[in-house]
N, C-alpha and C. Protein backbone atom coordinates (compact mmCIF):
# COMPACT_ATOMS: atom_id res chain seq x y z
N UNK A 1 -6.31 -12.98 -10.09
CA UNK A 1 -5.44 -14.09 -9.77
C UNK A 1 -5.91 -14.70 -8.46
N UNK A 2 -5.71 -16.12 -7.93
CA UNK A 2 -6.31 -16.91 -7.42
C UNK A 2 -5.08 -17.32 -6.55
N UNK A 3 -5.24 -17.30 -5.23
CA UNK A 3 -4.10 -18.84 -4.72
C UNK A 3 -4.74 -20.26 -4.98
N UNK A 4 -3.42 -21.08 -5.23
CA UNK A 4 -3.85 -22.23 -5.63
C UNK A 4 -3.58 -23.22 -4.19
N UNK A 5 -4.29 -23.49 -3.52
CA UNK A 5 -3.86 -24.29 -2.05
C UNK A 5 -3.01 -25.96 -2.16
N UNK A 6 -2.00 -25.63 -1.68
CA UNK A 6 -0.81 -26.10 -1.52
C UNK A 6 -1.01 -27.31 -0.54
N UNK A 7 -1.68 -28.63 -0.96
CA UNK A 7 -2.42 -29.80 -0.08
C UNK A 7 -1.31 -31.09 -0.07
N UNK A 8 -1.02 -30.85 -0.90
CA UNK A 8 -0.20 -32.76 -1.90
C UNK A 8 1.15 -32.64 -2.47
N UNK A 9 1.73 -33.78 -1.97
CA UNK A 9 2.87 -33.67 -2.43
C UNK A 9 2.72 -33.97 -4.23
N UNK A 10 1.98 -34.34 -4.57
CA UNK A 10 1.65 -34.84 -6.26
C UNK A 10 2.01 -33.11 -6.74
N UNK A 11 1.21 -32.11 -6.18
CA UNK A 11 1.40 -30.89 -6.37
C UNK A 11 2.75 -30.62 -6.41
N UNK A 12 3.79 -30.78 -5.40
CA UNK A 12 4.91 -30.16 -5.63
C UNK A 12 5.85 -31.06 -7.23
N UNK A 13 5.03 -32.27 -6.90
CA UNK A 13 5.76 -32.78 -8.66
C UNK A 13 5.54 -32.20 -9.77
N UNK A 14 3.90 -31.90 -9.39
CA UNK A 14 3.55 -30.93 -10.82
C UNK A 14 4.67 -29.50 -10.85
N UNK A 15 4.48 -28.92 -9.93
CA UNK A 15 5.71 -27.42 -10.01
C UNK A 15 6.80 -28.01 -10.26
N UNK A 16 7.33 -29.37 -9.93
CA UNK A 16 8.54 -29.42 -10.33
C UNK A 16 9.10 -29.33 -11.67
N UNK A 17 7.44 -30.17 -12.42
CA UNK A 17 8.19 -30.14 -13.81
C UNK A 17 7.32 -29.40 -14.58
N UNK A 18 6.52 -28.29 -14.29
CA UNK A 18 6.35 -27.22 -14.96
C UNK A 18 7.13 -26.40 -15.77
N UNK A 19 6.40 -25.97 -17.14
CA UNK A 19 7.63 -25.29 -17.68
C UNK A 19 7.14 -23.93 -17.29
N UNK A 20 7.90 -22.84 -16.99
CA UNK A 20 7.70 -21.51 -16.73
C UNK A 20 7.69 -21.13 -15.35
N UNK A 21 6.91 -20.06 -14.92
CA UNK A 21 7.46 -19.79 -13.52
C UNK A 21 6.39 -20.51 -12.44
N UNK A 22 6.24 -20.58 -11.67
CA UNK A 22 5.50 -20.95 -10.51
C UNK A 22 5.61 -20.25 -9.09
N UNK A 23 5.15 -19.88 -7.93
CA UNK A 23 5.21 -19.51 -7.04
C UNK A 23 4.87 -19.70 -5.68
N UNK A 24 5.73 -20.23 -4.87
CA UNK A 24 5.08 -20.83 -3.68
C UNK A 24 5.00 -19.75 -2.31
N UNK A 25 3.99 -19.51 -1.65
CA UNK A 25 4.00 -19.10 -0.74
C UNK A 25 3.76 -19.67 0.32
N UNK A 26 4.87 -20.06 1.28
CA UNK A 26 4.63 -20.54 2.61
C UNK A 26 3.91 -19.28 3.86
N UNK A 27 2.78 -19.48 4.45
CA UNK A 27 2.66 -18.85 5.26
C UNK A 27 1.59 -19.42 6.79
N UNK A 28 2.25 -19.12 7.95
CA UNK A 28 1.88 -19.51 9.23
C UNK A 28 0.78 -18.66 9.81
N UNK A 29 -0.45 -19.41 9.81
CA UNK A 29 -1.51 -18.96 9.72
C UNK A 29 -1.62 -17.81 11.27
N UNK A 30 -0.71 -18.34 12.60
CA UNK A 30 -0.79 -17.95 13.74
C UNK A 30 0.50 -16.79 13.72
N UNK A 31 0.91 -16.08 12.93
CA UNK A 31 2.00 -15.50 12.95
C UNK A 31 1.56 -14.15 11.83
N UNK A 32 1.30 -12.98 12.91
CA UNK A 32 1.18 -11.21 12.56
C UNK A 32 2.08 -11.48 11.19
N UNK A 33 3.38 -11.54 11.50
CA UNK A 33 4.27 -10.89 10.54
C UNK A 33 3.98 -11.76 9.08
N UNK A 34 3.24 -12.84 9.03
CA UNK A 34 3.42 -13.58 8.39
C UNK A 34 2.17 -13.20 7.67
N UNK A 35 1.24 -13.17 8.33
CA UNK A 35 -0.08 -11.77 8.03
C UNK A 35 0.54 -10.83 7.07
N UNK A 36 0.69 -10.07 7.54
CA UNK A 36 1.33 -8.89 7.01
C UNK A 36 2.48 -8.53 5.40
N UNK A 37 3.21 -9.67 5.45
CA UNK A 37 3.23 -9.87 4.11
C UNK A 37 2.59 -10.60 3.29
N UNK A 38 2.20 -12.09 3.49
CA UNK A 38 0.48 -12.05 2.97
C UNK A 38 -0.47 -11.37 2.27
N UNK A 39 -0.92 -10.05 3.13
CA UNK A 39 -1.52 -8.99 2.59
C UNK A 39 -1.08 -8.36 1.42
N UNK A 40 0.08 -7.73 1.57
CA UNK A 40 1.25 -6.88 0.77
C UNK A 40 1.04 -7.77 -0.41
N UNK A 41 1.30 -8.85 -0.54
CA UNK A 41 1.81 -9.36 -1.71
C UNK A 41 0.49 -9.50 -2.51
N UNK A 42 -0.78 -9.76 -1.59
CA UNK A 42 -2.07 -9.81 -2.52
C UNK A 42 -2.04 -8.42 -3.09
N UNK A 43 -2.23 -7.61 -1.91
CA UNK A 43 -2.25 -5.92 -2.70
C UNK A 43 -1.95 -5.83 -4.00
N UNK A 44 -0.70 -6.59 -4.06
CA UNK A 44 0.25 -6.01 -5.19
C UNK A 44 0.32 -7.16 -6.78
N UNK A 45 -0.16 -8.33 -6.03
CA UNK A 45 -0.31 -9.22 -7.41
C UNK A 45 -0.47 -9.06 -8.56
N UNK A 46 -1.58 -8.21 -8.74
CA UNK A 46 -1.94 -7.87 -10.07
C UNK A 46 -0.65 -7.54 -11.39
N UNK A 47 0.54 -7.40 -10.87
CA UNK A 47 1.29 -6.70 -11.42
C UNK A 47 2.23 -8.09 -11.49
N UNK A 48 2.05 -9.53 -11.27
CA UNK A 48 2.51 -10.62 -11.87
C UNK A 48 1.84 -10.85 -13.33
N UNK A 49 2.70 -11.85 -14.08
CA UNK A 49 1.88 -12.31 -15.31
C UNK A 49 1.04 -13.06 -14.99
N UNK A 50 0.20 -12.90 -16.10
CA UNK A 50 -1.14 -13.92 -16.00
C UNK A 50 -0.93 -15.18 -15.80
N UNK A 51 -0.09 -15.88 -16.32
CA UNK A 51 -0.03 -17.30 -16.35
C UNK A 51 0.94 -18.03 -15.37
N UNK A 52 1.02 -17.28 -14.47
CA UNK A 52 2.18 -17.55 -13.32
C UNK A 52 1.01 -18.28 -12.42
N UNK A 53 1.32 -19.50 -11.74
CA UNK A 53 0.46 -20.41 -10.53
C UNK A 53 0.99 -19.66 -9.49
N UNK A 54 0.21 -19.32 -8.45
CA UNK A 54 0.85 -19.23 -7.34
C UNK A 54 0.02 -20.09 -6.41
N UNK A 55 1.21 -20.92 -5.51
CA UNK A 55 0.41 -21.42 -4.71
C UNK A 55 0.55 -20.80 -3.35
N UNK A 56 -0.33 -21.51 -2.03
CA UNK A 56 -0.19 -21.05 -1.07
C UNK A 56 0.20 -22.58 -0.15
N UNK A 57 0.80 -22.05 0.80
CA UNK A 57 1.04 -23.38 2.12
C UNK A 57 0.25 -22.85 3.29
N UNK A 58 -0.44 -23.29 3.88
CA UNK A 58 -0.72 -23.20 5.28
C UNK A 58 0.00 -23.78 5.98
N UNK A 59 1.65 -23.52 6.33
CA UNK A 59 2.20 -24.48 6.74
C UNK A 59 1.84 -25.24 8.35
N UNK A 60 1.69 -24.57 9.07
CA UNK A 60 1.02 -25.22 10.15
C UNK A 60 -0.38 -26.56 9.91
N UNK A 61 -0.86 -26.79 8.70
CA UNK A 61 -1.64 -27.83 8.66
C UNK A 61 -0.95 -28.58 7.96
N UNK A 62 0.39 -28.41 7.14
CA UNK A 62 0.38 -29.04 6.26
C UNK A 62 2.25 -29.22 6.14
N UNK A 63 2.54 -29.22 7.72
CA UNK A 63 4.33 -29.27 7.85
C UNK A 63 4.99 -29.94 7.19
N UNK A 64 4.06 -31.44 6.82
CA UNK A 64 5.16 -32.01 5.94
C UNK A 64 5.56 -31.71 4.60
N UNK A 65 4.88 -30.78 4.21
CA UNK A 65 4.58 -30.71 2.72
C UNK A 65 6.12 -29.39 2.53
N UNK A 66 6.01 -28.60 3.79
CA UNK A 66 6.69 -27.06 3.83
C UNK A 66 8.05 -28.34 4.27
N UNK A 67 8.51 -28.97 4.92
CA UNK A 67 9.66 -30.01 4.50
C UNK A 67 10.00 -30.52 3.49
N UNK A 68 9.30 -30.94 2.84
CA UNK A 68 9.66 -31.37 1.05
C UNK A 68 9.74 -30.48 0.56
N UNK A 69 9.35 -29.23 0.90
CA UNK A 69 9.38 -28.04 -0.19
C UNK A 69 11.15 -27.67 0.01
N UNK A 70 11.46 -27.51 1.48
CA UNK A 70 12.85 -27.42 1.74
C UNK A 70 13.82 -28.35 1.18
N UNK A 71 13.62 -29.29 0.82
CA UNK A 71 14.50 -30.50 0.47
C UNK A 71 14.51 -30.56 -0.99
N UNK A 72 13.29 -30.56 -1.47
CA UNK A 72 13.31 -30.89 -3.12
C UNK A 72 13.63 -29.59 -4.02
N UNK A 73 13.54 -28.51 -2.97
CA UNK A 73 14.04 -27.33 -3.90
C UNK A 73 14.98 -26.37 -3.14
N UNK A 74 15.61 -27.04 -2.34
CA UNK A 74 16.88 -26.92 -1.61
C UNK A 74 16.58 -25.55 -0.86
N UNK A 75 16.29 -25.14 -0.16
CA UNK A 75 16.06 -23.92 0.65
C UNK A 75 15.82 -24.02 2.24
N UNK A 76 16.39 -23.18 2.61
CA UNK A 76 16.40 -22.87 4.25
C UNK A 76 14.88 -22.68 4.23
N UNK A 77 14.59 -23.52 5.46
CA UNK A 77 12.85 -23.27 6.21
C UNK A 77 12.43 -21.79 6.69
N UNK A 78 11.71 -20.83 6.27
CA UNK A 78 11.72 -19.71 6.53
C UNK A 78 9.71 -19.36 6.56
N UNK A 79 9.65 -18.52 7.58
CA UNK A 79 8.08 -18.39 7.39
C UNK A 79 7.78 -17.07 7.91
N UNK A 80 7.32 -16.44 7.00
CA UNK A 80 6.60 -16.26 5.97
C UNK A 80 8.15 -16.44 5.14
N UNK A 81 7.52 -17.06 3.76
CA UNK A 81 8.59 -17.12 2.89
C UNK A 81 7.79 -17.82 1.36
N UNK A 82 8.75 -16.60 0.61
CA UNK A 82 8.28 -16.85 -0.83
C UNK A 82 9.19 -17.39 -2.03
N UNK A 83 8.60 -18.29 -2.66
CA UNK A 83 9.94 -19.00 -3.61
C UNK A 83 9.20 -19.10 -5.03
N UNK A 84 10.53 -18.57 -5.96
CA UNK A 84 10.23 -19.16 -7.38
C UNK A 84 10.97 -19.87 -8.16
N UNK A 85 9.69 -20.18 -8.68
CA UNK A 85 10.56 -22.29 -9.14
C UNK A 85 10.48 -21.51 -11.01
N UNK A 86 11.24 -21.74 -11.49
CA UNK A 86 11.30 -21.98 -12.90
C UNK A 86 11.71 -23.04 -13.31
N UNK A 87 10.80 -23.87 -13.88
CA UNK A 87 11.64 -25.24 -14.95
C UNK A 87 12.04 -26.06 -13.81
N UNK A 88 11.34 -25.98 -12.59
CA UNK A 88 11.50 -27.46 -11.43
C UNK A 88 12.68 -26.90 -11.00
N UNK A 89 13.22 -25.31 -11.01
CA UNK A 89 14.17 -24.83 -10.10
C UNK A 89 13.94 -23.48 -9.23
N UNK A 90 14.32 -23.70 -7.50
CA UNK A 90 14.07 -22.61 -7.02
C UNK A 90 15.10 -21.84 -7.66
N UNK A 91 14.85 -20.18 -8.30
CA UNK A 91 15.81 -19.56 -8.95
C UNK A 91 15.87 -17.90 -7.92
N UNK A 92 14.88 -17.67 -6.82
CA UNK A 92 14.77 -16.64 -6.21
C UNK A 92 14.01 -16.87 -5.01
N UNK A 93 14.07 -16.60 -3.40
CA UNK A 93 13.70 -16.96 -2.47
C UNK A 93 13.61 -15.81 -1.41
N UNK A 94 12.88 -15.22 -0.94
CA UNK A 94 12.53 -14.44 -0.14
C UNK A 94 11.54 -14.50 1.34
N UNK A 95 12.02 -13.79 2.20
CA UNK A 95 11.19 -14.29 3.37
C UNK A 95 10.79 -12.49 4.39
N UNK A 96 9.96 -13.41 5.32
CA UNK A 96 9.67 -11.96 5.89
C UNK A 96 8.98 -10.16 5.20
N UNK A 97 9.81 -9.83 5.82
CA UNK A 97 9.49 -8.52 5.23
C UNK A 97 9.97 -8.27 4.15
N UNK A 98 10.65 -8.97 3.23
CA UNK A 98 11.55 -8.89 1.89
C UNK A 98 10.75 -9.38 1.00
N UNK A 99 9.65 -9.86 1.11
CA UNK A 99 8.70 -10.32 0.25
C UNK A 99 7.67 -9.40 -0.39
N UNK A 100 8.58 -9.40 -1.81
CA UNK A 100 7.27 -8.30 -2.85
C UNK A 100 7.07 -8.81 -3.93
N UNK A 101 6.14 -8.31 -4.55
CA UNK A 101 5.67 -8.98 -5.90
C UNK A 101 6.90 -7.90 -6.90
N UNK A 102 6.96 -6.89 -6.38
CA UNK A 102 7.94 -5.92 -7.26
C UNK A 102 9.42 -6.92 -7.52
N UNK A 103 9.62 -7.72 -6.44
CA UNK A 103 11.01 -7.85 -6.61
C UNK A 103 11.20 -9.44 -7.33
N UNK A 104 9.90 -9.91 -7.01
CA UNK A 104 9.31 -11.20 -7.20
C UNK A 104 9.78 -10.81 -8.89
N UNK A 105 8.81 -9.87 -9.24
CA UNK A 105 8.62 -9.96 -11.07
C UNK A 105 9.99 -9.37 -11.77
N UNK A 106 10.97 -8.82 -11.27
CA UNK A 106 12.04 -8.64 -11.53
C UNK A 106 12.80 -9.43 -11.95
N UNK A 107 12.72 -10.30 -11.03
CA UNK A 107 13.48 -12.32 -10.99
C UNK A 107 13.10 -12.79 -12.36
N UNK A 108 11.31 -12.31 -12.65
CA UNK A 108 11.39 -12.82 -13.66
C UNK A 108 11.45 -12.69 -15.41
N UNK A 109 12.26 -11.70 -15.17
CA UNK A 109 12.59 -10.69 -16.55
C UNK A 109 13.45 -11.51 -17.58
């Protein structure tokens, strides 16, 4: 599995109206903790479905984009922070150290 880099707002239209799950990961390139789950969650990917997108944010290059992400899929600004969109809806949102692929793929049972 691949991150898909998170550049354009055209992108967040496409997740919007995707059918199935999608996955955004916001993360601050200058921030340990934000590192650190980062890592964790690559570790552990393998154990998503195949056909799940995940993207990534660099939000520090790309602030405006991690603002529309807050607005168009209604969520508190959080970094490191992970969200899943089903069907153009955030349906599960996690941040920090609460961020796993275990709890991630649960959501999507």
């Amino acid at each position: 599995m691949n991150w898909i880099a998170l550049t354009a707002e055209e992108q967040l239209h496409e997740i919007k109206k995707h059918q199935g799950f999608s996955i955004i990961f916001k993360h601050s390139t200058r921030c340990s903790i934000s590192l650190f789950a980062k890592k964790r969650f690559e570790s552990d990917w393998l154990e998503l479905p195949e056909n799940t997108s995940v993207y990534y944010l660099d939000l520090l290059t790309y602030r405006p984009i991690s603002a529309m992400i807050a607005e168009m899929f209604q969520v508190h600004h959080e970094s490191p922070q992970l969200l899943l969109i089903k069907e153009g809806e955030c349906i599960y949102e996690s941040s920090h150290g609460e961020i796993s692929v275990e709890d991630t793929v649960e959501q999507m049972i």
